[in-house]
PDB file of N, CA and C in Angstrom:
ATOM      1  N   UNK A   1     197.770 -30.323 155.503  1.00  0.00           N
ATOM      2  CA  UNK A   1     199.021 -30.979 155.206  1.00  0.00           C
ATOM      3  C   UNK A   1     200.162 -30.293 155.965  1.00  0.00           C
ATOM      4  N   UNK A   2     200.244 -29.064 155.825  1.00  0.00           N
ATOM      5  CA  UNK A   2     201.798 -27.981 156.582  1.00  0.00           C
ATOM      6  C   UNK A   2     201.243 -28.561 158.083  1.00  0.00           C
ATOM      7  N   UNK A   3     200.145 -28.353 158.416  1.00  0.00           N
ATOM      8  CA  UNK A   3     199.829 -29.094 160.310  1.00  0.00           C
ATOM      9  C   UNK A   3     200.366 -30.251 160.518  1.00  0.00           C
ATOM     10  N   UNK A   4     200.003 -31.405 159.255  1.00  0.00           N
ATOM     11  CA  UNK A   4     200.708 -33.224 159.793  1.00  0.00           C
ATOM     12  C   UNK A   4     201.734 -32.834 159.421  1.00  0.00           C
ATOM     13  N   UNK A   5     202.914 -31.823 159.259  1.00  0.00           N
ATOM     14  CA  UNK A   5     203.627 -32.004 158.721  1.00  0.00           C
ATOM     15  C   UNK A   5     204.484 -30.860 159.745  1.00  0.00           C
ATOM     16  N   UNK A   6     203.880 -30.257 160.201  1.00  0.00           N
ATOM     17  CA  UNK A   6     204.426 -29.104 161.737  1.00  0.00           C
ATOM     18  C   UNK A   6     205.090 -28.407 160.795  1.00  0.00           C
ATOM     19  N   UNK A   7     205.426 -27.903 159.607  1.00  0.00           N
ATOM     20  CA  UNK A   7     205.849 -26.714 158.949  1.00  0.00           C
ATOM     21  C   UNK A   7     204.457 -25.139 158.355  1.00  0.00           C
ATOM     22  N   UNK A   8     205.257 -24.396 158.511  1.00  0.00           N
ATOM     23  CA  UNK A   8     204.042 -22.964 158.560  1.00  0.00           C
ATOM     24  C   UNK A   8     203.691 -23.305 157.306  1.00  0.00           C
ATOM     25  N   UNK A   9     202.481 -22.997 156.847  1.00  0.00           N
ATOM     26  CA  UNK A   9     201.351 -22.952 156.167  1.00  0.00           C
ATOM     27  C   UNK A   9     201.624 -22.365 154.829  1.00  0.00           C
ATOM     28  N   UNK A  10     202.308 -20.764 155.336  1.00  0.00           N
ATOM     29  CA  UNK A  10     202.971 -20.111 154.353  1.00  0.00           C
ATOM     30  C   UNK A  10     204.247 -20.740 153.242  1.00  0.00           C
ATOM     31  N   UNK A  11     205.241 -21.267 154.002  1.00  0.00           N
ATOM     32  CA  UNK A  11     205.766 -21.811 153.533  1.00  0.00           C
ATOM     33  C   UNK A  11     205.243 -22.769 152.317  1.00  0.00           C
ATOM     34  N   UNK A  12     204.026 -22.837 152.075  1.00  0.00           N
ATOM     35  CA  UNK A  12     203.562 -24.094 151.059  1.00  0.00           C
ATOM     36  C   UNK A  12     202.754 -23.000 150.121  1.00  0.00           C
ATOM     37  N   UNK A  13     201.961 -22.238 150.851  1.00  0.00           N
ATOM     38  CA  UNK A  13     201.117 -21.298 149.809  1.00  0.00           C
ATOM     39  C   UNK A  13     201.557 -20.449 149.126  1.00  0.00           C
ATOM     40  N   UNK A  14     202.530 -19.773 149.644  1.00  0.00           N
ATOM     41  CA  UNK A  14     203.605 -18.686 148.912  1.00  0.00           C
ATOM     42  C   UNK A  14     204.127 -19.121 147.773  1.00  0.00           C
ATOM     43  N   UNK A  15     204.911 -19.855 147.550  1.00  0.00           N
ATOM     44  CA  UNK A  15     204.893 -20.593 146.402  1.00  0.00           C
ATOM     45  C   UNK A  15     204.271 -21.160 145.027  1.00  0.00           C
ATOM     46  N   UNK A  16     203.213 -21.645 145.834  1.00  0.00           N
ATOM     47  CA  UNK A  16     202.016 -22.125 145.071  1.00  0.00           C
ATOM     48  C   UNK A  16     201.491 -20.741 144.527  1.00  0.00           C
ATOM     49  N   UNK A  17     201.062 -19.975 145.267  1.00  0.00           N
ATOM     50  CA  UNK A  17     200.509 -18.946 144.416  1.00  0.00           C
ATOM     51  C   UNK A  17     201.225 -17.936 143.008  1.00  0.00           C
ATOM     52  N   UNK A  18     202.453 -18.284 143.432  1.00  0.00           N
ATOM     53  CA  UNK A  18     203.375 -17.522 142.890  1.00  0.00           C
ATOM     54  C   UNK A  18     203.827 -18.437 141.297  1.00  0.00           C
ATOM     55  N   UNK A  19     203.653 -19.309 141.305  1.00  0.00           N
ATOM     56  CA  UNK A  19     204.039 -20.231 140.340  1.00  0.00           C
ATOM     57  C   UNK A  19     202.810 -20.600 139.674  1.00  0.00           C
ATOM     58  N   UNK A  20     201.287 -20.062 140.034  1.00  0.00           N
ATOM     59  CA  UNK A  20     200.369 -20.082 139.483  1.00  0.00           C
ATOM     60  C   UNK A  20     200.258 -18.981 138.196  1.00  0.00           C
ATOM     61  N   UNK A  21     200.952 -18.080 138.246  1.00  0.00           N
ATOM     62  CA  UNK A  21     201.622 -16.861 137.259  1.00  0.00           C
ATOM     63  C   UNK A  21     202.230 -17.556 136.297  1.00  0.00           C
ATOM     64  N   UNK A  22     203.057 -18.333 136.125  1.00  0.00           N
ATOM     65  CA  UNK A  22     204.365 -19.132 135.854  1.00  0.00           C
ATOM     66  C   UNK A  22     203.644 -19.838 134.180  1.00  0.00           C
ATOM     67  N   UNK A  23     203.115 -19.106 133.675  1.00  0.00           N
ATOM     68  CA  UNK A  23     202.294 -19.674 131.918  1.00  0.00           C
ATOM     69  C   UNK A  23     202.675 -19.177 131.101  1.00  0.00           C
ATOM     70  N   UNK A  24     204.295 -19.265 130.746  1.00  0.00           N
ATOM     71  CA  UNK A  24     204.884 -18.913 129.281  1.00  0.00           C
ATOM     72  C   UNK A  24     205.023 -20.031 128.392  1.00  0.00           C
ATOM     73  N   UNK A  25     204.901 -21.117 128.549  1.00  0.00           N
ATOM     74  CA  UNK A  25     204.917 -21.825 127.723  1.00  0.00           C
ATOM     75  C   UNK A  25     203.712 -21.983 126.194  1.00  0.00           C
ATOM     76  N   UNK A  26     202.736 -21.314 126.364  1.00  0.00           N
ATOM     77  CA  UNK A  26     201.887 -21.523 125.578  1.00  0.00           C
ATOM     78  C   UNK A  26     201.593 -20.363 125.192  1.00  0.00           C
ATOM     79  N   UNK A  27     200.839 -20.291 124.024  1.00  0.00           N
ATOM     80  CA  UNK A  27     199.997 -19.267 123.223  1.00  0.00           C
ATOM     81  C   UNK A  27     198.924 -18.266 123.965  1.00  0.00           C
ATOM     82  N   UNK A  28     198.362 -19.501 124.477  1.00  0.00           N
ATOM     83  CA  UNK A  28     196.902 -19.325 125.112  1.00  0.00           C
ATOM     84  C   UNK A  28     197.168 -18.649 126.844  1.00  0.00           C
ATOM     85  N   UNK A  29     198.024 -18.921 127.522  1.00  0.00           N
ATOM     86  CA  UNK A  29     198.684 -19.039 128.534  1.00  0.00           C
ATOM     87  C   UNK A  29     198.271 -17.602 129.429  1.00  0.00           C
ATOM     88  N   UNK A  30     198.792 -16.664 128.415  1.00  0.00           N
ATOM     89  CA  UNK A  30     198.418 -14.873 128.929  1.00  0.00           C
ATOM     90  C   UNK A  30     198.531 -14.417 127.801  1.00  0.00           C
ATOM     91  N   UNK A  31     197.317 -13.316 128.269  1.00  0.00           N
ATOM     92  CA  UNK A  31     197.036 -12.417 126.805  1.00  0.00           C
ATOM     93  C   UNK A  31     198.474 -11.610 125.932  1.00  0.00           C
ATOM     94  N   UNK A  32     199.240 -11.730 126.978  1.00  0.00           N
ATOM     95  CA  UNK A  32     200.837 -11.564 126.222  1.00  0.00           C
ATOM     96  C   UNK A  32     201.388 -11.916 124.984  1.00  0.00           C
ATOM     97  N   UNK A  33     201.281 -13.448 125.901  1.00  0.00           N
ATOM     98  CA  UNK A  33     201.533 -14.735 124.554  1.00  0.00           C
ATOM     99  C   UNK A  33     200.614 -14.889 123.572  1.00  0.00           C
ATOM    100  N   UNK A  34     199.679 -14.438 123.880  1.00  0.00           N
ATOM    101  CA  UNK A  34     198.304 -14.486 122.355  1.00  0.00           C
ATOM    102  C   UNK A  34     198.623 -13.458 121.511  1.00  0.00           C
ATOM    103  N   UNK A  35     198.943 -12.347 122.010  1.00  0.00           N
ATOM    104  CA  UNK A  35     199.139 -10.984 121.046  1.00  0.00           C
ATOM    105  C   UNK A  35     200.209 -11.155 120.800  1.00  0.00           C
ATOM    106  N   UNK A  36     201.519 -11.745 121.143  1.00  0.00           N
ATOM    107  CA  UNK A  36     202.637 -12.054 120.224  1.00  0.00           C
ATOM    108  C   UNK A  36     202.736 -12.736 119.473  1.00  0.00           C
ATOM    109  N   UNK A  37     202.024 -14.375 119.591  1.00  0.00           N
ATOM    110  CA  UNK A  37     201.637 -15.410 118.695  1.00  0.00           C
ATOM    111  C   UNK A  37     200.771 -15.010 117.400  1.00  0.00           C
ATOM    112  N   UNK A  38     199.910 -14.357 118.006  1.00  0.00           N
ATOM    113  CA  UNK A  38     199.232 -13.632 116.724  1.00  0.00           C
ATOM    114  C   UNK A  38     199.542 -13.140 115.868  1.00  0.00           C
ATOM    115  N   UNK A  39     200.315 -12.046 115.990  1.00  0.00           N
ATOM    116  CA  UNK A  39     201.167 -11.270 115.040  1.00  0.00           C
ATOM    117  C   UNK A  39     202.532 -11.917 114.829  1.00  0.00           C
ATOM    118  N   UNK A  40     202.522 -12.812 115.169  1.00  0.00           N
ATOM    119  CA  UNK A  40     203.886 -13.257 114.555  1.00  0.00           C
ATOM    120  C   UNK A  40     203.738 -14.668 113.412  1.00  0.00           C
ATOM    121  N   UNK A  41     205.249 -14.802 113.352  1.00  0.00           N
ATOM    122  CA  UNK A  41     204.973 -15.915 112.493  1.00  0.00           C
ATOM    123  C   UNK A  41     205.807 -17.531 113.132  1.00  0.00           C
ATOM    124  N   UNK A  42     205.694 -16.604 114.944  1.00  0.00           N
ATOM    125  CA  UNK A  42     206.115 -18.568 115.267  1.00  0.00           C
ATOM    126  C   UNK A  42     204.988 -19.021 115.229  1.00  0.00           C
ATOM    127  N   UNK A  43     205.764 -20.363 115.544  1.00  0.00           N
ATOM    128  CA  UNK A  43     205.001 -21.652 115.809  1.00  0.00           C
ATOM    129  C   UNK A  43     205.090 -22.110 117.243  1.00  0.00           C
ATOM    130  N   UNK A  44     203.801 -22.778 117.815  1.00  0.00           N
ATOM    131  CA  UNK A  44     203.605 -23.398 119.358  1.00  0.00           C
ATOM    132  C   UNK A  44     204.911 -23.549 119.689  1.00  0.00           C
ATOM    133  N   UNK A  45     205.545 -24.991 118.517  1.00  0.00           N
ATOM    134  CA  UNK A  45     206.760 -25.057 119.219  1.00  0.00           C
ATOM    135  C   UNK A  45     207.351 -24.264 119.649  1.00  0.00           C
ATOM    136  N   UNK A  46     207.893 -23.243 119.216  1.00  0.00           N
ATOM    137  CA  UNK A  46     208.980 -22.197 119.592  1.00  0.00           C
ATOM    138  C   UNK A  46     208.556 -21.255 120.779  1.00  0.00           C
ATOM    139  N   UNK A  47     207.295 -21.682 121.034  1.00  0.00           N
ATOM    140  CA  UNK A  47     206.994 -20.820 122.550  1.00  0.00           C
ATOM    141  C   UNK A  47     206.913 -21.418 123.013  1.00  0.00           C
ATOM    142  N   UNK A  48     206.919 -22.827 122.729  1.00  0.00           N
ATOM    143  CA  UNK A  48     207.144 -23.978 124.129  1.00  0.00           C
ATOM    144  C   UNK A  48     208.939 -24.081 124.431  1.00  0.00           C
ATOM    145  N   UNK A  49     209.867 -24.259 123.401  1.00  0.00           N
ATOM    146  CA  UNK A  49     210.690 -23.970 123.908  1.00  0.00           C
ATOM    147  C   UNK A  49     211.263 -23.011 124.629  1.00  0.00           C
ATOM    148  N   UNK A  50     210.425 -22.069 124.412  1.00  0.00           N
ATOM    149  CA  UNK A  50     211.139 -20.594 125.445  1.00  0.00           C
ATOM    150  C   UNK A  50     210.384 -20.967 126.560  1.00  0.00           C
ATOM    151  N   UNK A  51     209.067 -21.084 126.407  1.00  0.00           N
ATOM    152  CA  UNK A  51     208.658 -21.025 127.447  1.00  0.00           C
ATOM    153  C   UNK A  51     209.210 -21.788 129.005  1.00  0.00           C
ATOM    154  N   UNK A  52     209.433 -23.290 128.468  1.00  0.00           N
ATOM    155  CA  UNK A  52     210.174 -24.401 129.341  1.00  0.00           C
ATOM    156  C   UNK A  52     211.341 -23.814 129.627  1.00  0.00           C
ATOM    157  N   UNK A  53     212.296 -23.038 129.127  1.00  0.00           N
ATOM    158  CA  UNK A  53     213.597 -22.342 129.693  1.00  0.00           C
ATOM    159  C   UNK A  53     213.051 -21.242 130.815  1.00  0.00           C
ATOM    160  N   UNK A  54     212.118 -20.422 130.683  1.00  0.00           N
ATOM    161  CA  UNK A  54     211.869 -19.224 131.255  1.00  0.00           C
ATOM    162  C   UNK A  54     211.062 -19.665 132.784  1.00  0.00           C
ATOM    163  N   UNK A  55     209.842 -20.641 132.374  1.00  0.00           N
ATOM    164  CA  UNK A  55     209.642 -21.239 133.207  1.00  0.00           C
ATOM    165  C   UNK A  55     210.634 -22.227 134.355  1.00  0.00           C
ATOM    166  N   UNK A  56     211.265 -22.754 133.884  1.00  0.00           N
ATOM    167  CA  UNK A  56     212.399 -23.501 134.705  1.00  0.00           C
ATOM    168  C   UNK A  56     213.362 -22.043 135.216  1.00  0.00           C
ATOM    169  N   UNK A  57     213.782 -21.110 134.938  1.00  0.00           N
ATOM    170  CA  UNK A  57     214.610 -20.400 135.371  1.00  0.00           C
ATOM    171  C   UNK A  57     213.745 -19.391 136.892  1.00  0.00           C
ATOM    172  N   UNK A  58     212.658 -19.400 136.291  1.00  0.00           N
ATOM    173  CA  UNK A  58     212.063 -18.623 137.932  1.00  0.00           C
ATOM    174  C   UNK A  58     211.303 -19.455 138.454  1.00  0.00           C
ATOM    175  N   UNK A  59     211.211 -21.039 138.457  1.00  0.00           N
ATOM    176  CA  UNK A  59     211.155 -21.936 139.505  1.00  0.00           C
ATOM    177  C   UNK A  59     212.103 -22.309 139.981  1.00  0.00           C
ATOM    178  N   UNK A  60     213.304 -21.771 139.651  1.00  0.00           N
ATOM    179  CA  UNK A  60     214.893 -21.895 140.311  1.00  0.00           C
ATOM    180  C   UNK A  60     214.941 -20.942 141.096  1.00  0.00           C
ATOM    181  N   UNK A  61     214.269 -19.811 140.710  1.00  0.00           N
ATOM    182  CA  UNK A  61     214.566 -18.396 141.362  1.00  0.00           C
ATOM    183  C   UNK A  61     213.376 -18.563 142.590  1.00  0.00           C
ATOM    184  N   UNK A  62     212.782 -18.941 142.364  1.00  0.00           N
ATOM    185  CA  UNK A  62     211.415 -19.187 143.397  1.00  0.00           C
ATOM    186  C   UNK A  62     211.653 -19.711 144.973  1.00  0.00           C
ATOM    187  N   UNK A  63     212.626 -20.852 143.936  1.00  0.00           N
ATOM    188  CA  UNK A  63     213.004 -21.907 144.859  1.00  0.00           C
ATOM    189  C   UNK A  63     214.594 -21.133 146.203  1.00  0.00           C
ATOM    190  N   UNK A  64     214.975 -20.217 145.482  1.00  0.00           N
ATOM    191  CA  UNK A  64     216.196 -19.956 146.180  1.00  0.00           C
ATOM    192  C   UNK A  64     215.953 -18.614 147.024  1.00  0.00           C
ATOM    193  N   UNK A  65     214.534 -18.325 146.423  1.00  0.00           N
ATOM    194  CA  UNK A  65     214.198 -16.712 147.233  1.00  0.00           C
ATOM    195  C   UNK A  65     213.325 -17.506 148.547  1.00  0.00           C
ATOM    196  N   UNK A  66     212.948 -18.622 147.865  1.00  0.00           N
ATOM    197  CA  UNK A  66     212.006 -19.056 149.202  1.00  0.00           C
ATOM    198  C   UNK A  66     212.703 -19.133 150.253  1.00  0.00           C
ATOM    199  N   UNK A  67     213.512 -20.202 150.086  1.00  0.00           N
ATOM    200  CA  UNK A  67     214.399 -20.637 151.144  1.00  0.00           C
ATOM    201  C   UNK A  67     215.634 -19.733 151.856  1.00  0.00           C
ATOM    202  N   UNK A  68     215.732 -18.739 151.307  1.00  0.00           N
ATOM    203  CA  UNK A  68     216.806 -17.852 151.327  1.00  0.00           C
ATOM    204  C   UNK A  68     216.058 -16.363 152.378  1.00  0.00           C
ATOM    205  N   UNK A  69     215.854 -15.377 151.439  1.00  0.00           N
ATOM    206  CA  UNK A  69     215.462 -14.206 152.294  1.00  0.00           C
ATOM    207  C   UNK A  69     213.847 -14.492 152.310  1.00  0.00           C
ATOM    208  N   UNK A  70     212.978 -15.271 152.191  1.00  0.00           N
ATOM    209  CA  UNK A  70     211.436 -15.168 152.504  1.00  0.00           C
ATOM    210  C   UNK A  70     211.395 -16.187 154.094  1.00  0.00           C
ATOM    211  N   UNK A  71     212.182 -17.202 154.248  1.00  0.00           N
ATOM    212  CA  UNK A  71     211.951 -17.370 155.953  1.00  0.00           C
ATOM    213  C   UNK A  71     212.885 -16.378 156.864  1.00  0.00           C
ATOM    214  N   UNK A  72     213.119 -15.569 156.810  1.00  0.00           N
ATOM    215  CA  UNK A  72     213.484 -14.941 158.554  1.00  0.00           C
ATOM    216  C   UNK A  72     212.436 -13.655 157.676  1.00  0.00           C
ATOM    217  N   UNK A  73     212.197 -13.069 156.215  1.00  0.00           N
ATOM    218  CA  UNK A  73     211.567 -12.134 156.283  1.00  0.00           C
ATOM    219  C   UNK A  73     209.861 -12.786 156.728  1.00  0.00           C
ATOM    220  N   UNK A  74     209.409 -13.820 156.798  1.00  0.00           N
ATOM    221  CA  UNK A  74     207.798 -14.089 156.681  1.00  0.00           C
ATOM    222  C   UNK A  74     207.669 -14.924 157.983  1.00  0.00           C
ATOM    223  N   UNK A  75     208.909 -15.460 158.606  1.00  0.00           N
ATOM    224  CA  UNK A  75     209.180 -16.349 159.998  1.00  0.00           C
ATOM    225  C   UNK A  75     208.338 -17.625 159.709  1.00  0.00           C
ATOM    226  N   UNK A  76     209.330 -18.189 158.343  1.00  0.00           N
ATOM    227  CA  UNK A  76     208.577 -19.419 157.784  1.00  0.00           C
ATOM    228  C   UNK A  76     209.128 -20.581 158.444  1.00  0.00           C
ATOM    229  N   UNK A  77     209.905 -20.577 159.255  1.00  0.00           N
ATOM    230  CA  UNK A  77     211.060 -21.750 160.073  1.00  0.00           C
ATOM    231  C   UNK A  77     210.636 -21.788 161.847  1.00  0.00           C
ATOM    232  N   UNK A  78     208.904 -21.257 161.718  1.00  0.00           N
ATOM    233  CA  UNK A  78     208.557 -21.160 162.948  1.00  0.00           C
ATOM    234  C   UNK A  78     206.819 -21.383 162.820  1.00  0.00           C
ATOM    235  N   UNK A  79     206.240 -22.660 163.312  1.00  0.00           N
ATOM    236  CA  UNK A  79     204.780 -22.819 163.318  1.00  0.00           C
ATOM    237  C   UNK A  79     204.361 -22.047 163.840  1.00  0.00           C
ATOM    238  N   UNK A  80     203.108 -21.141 163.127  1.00  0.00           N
ATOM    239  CA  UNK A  80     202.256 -20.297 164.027  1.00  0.00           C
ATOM    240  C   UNK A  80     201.208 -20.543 164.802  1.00  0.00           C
ATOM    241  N   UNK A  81     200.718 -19.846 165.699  1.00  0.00           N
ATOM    242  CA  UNK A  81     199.750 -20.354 166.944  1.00  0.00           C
ATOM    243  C   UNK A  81     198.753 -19.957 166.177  1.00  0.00           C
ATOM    244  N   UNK A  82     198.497 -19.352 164.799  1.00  0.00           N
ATOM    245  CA  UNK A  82     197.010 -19.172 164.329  1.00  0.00           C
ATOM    246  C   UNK A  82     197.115 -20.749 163.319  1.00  0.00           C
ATOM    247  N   UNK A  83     198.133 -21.336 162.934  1.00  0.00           N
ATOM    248  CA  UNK A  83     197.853 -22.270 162.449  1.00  0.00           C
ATOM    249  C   UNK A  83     197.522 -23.620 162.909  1.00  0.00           C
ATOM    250  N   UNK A  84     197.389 -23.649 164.649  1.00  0.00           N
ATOM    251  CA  UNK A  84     197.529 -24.990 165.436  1.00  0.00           C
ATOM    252  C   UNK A  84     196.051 -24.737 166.001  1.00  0.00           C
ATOM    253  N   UNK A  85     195.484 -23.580 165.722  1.00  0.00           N
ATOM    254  CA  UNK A  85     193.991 -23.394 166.870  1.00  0.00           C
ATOM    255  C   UNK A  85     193.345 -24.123 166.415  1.00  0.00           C
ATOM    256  N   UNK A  86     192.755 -25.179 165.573  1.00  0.00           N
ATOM    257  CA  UNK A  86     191.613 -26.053 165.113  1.00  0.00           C
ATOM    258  C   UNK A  86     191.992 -27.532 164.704  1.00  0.00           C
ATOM    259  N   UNK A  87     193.197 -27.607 165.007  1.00  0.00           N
ATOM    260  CA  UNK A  87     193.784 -29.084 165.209  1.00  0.00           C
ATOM    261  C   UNK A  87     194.322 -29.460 166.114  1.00  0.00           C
ATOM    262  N   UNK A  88     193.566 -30.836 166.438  1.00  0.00           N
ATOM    263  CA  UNK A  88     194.168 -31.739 167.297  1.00  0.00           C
ATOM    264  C   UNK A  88     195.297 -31.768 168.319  1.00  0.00           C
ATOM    265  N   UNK A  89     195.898 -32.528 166.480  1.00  0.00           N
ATOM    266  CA  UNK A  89     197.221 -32.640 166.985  1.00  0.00           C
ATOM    267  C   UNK A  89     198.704 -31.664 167.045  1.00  0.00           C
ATOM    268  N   UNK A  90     198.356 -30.427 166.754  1.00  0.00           N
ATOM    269  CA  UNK A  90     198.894 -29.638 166.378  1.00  0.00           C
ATOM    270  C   UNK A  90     200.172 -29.347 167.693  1.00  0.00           C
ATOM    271  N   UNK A  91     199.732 -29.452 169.310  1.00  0.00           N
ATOM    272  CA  UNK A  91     200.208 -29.394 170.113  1.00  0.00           C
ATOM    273  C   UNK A  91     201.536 -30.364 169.844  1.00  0.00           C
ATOM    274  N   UNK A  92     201.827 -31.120 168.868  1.00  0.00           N
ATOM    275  CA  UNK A  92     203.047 -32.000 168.677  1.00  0.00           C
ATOM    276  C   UNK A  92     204.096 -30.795 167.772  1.00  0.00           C
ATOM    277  N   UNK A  93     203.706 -29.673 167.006  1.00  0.00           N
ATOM    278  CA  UNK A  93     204.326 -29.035 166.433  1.00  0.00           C
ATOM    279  C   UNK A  93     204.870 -27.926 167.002  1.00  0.00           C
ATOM    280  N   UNK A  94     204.473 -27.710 168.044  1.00  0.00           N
ATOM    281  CA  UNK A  94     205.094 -26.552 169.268  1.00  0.00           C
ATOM    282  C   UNK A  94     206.207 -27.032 170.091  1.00  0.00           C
ATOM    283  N   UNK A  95     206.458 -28.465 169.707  1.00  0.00           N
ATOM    284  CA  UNK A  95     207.677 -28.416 170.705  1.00  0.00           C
ATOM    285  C   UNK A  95     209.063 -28.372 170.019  1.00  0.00           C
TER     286      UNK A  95
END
């Protein structure tokens, strides 16, 4: 997809991986949230509401580190020549 699309690779995975962490909303989510749920006396709801705030606040933060200091630090605003060697059409993303 980042190849039909001539943007670096990184730019899409960095993210993704990073927001794969991103499970406060639930009980079950990380052993965090189980050992607090446990011993406590909320309810789902109330860790879904935190969770949906906490979650939305560092997919904001995600979103502004990406675009901000992670392309000139990772040279995400530039296709790499290891990402064009096994496609085609990739020679359309070098110019």
């Amino acid at each position: 997809m980042a190849v039909t699309m001539c943007i670096n690779p990184i730019y899409l995975t960095l993210p993704a991986g990073i927001v794969c962490s991103y499970a406060f909303a639930l009980p079950v989510a990380t052993a965090p949230n189980a050992i607090v749920f446990g011993h406590s006396s909320m309810k789902t709801t109330d860790m879904m509401k935190a969770g949906f705030v906490m979650n939305l606040i560092c997919v904001i933060t995600l979103s502004i580190s990406i675009n901000s200091y992670a392309v000139p630090l990772f040279g995400l605003n530039e296709f790499p020549d290891w990402a064009a060697a096994k496609h085609p059409n990739a020679s359309l993303c070098s110019a």
